[in-house]
C-alpha atoms as a PDB file:
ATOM      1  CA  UNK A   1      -0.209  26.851  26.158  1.00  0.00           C
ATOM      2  CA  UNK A   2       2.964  28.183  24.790  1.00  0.00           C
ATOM      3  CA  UNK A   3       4.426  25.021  24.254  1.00  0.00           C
ATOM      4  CA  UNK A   4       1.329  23.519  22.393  1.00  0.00           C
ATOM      5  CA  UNK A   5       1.779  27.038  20.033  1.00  0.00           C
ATOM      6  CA  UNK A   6       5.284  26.581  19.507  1.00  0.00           C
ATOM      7  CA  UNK A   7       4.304  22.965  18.572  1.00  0.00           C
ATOM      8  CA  UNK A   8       2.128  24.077  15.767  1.00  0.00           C
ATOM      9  CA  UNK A   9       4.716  26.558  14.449  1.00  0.00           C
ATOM     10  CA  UNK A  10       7.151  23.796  14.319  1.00  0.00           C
ATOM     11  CA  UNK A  11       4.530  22.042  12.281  1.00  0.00           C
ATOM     12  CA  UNK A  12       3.763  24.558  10.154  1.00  0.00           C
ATOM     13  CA  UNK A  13       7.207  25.032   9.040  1.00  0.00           C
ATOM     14  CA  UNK A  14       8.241  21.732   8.912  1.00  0.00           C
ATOM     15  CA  UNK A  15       4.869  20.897   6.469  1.00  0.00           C
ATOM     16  CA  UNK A  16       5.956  23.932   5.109  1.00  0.00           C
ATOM     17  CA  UNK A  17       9.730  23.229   3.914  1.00  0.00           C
ATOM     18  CA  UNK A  18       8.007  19.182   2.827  1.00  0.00           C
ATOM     19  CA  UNK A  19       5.656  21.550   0.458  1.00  0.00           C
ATOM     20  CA  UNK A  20       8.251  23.322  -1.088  1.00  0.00           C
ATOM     21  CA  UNK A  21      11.231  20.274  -1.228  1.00  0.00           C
ATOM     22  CA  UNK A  22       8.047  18.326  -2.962  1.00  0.00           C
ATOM     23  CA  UNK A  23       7.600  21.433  -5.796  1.00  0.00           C
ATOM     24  CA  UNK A  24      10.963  21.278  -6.359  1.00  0.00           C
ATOM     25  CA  UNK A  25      11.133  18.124  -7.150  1.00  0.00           C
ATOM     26  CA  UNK A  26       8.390  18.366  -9.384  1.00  0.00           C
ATOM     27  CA  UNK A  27       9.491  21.179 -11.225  1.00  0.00           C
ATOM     28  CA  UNK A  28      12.990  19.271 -11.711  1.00  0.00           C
ATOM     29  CA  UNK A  29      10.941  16.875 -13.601  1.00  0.00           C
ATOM     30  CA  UNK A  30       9.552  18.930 -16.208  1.00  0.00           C
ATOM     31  CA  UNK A  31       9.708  23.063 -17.362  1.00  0.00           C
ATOM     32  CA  UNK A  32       7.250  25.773 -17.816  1.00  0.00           C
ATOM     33  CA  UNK A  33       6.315  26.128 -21.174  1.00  0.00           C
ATOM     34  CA  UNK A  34       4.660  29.467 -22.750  1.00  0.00           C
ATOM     35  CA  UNK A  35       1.595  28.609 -24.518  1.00  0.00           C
ATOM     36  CA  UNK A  36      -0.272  31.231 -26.609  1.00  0.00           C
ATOM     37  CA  UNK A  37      -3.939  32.031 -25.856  1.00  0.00           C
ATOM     38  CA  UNK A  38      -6.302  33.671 -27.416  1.00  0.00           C
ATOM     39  CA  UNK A  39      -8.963  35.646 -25.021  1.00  0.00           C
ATOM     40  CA  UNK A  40     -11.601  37.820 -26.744  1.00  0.00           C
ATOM     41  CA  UNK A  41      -9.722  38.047 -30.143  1.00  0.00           C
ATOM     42  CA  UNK A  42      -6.441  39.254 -27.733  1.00  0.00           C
ATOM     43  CA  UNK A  43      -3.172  37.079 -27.857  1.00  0.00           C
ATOM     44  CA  UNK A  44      -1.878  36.322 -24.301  1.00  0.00           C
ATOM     45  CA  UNK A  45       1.193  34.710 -22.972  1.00  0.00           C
ATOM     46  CA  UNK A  46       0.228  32.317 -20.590  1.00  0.00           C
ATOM     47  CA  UNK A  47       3.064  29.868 -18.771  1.00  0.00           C
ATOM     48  CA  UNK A  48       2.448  25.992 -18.565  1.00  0.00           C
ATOM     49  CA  UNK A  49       4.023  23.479 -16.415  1.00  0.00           C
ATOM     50  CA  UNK A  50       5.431  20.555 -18.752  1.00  0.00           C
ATOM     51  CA  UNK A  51       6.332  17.198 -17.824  1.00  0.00           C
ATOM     52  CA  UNK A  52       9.813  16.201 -19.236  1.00  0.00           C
ATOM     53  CA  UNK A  53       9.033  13.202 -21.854  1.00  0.00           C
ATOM     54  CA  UNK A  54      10.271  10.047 -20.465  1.00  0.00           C
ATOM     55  CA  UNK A  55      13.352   8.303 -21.295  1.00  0.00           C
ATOM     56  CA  UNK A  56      12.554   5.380 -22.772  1.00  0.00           C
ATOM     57  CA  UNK A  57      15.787   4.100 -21.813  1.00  0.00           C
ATOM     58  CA  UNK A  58      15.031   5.158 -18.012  1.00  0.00           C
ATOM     59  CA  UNK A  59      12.098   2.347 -17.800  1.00  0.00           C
ATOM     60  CA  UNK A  60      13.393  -0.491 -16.353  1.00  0.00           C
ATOM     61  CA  UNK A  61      11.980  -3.997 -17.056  1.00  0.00           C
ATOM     62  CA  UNK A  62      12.425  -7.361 -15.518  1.00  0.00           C
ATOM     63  CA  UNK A  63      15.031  -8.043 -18.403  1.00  0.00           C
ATOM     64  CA  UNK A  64      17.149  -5.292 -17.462  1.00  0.00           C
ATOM     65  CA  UNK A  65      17.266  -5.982 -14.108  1.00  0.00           C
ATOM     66  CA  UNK A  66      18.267  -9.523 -14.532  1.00  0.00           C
ATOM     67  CA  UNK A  67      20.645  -8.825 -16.887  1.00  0.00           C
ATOM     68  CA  UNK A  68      22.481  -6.170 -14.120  1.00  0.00           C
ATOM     69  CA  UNK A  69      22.233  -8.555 -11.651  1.00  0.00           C
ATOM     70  CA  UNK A  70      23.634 -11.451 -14.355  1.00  0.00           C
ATOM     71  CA  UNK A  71      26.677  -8.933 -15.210  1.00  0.00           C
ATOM     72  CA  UNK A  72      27.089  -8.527 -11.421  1.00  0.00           C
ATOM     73  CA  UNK A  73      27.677 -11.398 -10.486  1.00  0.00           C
ATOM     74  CA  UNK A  74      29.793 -12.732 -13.416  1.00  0.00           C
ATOM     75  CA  UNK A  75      32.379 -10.689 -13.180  1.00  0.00           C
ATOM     76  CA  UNK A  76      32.288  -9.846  -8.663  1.00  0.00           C
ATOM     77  CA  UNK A  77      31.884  -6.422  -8.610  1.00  0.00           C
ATOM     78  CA  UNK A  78      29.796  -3.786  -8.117  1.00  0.00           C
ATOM     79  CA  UNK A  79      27.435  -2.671 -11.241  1.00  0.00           C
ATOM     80  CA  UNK A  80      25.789   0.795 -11.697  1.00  0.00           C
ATOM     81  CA  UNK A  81      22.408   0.785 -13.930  1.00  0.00           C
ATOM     82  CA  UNK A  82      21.256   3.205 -16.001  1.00  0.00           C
ATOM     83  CA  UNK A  83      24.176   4.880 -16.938  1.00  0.00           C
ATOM     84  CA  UNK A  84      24.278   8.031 -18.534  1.00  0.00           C
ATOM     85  CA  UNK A  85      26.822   9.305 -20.572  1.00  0.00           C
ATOM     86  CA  UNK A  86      26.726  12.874 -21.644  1.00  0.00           C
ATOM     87  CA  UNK A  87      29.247  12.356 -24.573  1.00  0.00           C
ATOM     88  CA  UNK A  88      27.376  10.049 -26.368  1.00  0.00           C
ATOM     89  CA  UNK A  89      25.438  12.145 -28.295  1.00  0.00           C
ATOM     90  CA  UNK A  90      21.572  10.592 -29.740  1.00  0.00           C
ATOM     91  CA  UNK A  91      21.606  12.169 -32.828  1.00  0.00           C
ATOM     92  CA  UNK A  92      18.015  12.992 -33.014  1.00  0.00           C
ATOM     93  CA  UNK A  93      17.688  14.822 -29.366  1.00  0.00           C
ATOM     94  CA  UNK A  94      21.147  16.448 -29.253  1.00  0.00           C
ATOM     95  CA  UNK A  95      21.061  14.315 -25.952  1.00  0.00           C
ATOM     96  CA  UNK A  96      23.369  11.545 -23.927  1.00  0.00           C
ATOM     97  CA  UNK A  97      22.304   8.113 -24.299  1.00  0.00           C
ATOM     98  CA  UNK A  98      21.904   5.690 -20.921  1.00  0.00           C
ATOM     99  CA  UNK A  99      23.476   2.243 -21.080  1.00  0.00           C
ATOM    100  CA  UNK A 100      21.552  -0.714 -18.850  1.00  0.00           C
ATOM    101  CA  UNK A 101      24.403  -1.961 -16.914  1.00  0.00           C
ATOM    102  CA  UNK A 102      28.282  -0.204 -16.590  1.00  0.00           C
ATOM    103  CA  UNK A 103      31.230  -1.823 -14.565  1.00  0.00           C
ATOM    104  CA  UNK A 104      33.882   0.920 -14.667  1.00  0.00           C
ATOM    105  CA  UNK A 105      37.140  -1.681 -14.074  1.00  0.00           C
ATOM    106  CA  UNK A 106      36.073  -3.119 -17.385  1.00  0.00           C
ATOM    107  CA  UNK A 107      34.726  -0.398 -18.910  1.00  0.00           C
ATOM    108  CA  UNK A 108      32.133  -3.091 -19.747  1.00  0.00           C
ATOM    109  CA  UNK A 109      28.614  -1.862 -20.680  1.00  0.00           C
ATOM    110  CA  UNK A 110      25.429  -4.476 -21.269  1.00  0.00           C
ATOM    111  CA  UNK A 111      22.105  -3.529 -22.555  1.00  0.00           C
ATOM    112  CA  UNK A 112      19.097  -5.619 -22.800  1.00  0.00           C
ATOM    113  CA  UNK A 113      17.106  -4.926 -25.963  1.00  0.00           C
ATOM    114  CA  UNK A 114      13.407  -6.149 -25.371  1.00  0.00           C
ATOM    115  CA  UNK A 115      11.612  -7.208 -28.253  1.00  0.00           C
ATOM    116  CA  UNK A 116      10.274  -3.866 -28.862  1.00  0.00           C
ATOM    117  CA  UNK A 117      13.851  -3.408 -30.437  1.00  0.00           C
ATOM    118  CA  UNK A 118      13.260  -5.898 -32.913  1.00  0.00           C
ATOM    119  CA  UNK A 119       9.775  -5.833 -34.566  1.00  0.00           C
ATOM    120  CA  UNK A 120       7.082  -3.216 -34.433  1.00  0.00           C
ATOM    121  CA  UNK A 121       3.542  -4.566 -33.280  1.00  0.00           C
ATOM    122  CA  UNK A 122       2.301  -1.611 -33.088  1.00  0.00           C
ATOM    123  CA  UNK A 123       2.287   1.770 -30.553  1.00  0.00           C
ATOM    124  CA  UNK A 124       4.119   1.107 -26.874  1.00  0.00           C
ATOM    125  CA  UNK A 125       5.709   2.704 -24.632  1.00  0.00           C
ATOM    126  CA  UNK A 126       8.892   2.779 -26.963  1.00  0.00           C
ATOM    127  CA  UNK A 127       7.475   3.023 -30.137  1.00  0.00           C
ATOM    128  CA  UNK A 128       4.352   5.466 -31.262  1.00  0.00           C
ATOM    129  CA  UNK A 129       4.592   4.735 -34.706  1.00  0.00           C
ATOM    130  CA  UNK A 130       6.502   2.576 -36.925  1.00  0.00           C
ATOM    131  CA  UNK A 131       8.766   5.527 -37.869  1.00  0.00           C
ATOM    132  CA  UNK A 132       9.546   6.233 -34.056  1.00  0.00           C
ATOM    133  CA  UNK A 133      10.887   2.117 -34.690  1.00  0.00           C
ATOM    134  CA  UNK A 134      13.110   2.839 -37.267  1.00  0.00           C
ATOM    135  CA  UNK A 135      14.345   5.520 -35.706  1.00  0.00           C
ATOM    136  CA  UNK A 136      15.272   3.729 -32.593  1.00  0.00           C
ATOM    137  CA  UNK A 137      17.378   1.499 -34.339  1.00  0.00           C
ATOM    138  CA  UNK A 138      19.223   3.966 -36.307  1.00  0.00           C
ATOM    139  CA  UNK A 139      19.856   5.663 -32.755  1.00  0.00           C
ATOM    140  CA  UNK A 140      20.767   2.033 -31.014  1.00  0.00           C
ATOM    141  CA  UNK A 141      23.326   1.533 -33.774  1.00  0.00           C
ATOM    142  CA  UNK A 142      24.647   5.206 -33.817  1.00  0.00           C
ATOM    143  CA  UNK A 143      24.940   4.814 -29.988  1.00  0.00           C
ATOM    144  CA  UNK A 144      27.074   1.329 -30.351  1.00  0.00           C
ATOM    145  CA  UNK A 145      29.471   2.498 -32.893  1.00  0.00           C
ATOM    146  CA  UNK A 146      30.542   5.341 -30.468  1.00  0.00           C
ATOM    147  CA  UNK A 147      30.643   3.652 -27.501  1.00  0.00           C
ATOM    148  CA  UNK A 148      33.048   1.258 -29.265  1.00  0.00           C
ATOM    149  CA  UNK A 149      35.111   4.358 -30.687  1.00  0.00           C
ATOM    150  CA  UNK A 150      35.440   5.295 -27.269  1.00  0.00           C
ATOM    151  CA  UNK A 151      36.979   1.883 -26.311  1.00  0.00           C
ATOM    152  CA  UNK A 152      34.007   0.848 -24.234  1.00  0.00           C
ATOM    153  CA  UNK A 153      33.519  -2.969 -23.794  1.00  0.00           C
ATOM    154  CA  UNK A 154      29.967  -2.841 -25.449  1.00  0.00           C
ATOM    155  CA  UNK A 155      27.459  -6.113 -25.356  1.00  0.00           C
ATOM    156  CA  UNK A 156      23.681  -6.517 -26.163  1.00  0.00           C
ATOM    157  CA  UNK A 157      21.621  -8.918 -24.616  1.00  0.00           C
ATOM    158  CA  UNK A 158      18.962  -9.575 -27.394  1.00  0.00           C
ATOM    159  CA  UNK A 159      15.476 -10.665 -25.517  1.00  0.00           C
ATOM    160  CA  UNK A 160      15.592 -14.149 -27.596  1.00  0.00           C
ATOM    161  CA  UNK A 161      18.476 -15.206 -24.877  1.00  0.00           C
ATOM    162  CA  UNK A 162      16.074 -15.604 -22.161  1.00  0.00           C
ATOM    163  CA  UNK A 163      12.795 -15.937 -22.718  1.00  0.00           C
ATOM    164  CA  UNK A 164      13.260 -18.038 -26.224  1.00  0.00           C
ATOM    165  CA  UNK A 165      14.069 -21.558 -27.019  1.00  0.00           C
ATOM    166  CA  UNK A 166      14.838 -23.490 -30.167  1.00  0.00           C
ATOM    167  CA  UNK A 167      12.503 -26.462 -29.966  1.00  0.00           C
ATOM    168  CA  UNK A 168      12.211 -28.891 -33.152  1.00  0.00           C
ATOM    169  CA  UNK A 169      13.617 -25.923 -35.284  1.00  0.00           C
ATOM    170  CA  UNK A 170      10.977 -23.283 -34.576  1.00  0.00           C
ATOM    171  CA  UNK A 171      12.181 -20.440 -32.454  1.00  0.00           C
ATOM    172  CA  UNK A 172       9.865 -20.654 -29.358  1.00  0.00           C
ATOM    173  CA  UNK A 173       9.311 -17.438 -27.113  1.00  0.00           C
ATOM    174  CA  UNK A 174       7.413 -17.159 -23.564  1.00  0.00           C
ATOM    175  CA  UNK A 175       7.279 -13.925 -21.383  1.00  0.00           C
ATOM    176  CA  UNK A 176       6.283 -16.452 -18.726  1.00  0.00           C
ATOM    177  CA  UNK A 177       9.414 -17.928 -18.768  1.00  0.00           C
ATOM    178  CA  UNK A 178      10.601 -18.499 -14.935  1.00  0.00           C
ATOM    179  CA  UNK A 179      12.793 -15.613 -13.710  1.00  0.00           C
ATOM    180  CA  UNK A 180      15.340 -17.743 -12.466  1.00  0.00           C
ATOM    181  CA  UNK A 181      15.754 -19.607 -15.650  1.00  0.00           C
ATOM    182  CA  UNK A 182      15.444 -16.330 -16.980  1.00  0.00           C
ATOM    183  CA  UNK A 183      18.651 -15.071 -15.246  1.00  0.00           C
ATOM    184  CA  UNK A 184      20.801 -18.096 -15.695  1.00  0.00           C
ATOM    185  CA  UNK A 185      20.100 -17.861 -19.618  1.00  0.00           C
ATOM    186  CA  UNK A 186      21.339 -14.177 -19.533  1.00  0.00           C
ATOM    187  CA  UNK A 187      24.458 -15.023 -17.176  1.00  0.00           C
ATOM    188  CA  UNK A 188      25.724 -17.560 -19.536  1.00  0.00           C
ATOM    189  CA  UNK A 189      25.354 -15.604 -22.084  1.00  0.00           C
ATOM    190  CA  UNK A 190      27.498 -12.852 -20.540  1.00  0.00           C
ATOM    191  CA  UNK A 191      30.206 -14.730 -19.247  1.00  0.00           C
ATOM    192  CA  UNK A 192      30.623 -16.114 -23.062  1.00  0.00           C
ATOM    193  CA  UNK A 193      30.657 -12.575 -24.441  1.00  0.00           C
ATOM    194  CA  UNK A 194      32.820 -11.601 -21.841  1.00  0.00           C
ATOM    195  CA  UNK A 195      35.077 -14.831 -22.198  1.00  0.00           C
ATOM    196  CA  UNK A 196      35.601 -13.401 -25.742  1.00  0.00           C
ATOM    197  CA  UNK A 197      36.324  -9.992 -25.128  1.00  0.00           C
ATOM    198  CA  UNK A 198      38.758 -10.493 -22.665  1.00  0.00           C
END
């Protein structure tokens, strides 16, 4: 009898301490927000849990993954993704900017630039509106020039390396493209940017 109660106290506390590890979490990922209501003709403070926009940045696709992986293994060592760096100011959010791939021995950084970076077809997951476009590539090109002030090894991966092809003279693209054709494409690209830089 005792043993089956201290059983379910031990399960209460341990569903307990999940509960409030899992709100954590959840409040790490946005803030509360105070919203003004209006009740009866009376103004009221009310708080509001907000979920953090999404750094576009964060979302990783199947081109930056192979293009980690492609770094990786060009140049043997060990390659963190999504790097952040704090001092590289976005100068519309006041905020760091994140970097695909960063080998610190190198100070080599690689991002892949889908074609969302390149023409606007429209609201994504990048882009809402054209404007948000333009914008992005103002920030892209802000965040390049001081990455190279700060004598980083900086190299884009445009998306026409691996899923494009120049057949008869007409640029040919296919998102179906094999990965593994996919990923040698982007590691011989690499290893001839990084054959120049070095």
């Amino acid at each position: 009898m005792i043993k089956n109660f201290l059983k379910s106290i031990m399960i209460l506390i341990l569903t307990t301490m999940f509960f409030i590890w899992l709100e954590k979490k959840v409040m790490e990922s946005g803030y509360i927000e105070q919203k003004i209501v209006d009740i009866d003709g009376n103004k009221y403070m009310v708080p509001q849990f907000v979920m953090r926009p999404s750094d576009p940045r964060k979302i990783s696709n199947m081109g930056n993954k192979l293009t980690c992986e492609s770094m990786a293994e060009v140049l043997g060592q060990r390659i963190e993704s999504n790097k952040y760096f704090d001092d590289v100011k976005n100068p519309v959010s006041k905020k760091g900017s994140y970097v695909d791939c960063y080998e610190p021995k190198t100070n080599l950084l690689v991002d892949y630039l889908s074609e969302e970076y390149y023409a606007y077809k429209g609201p994504n997951y990048i882009n809402t509106d054209v404007y948000d476009f333009y914008n992005r590539m103002a920030i892209n090109e802000s965040k390049k020039e001081k990455l190279t002030e700060k004598k980083f090894n900086y190299i884009e991966v445009p998306y026409k390396v691996d899923i494009c092809q120049d057949l008869n003279g007409k640029t040919i693209c296919d998102n179906k493209t094999p990965t593994n054709v996919r990923k040698e494409r982007i590691k011989e690209y690499i290893r001839e940017k990084v054959v120049n830089l070095f």
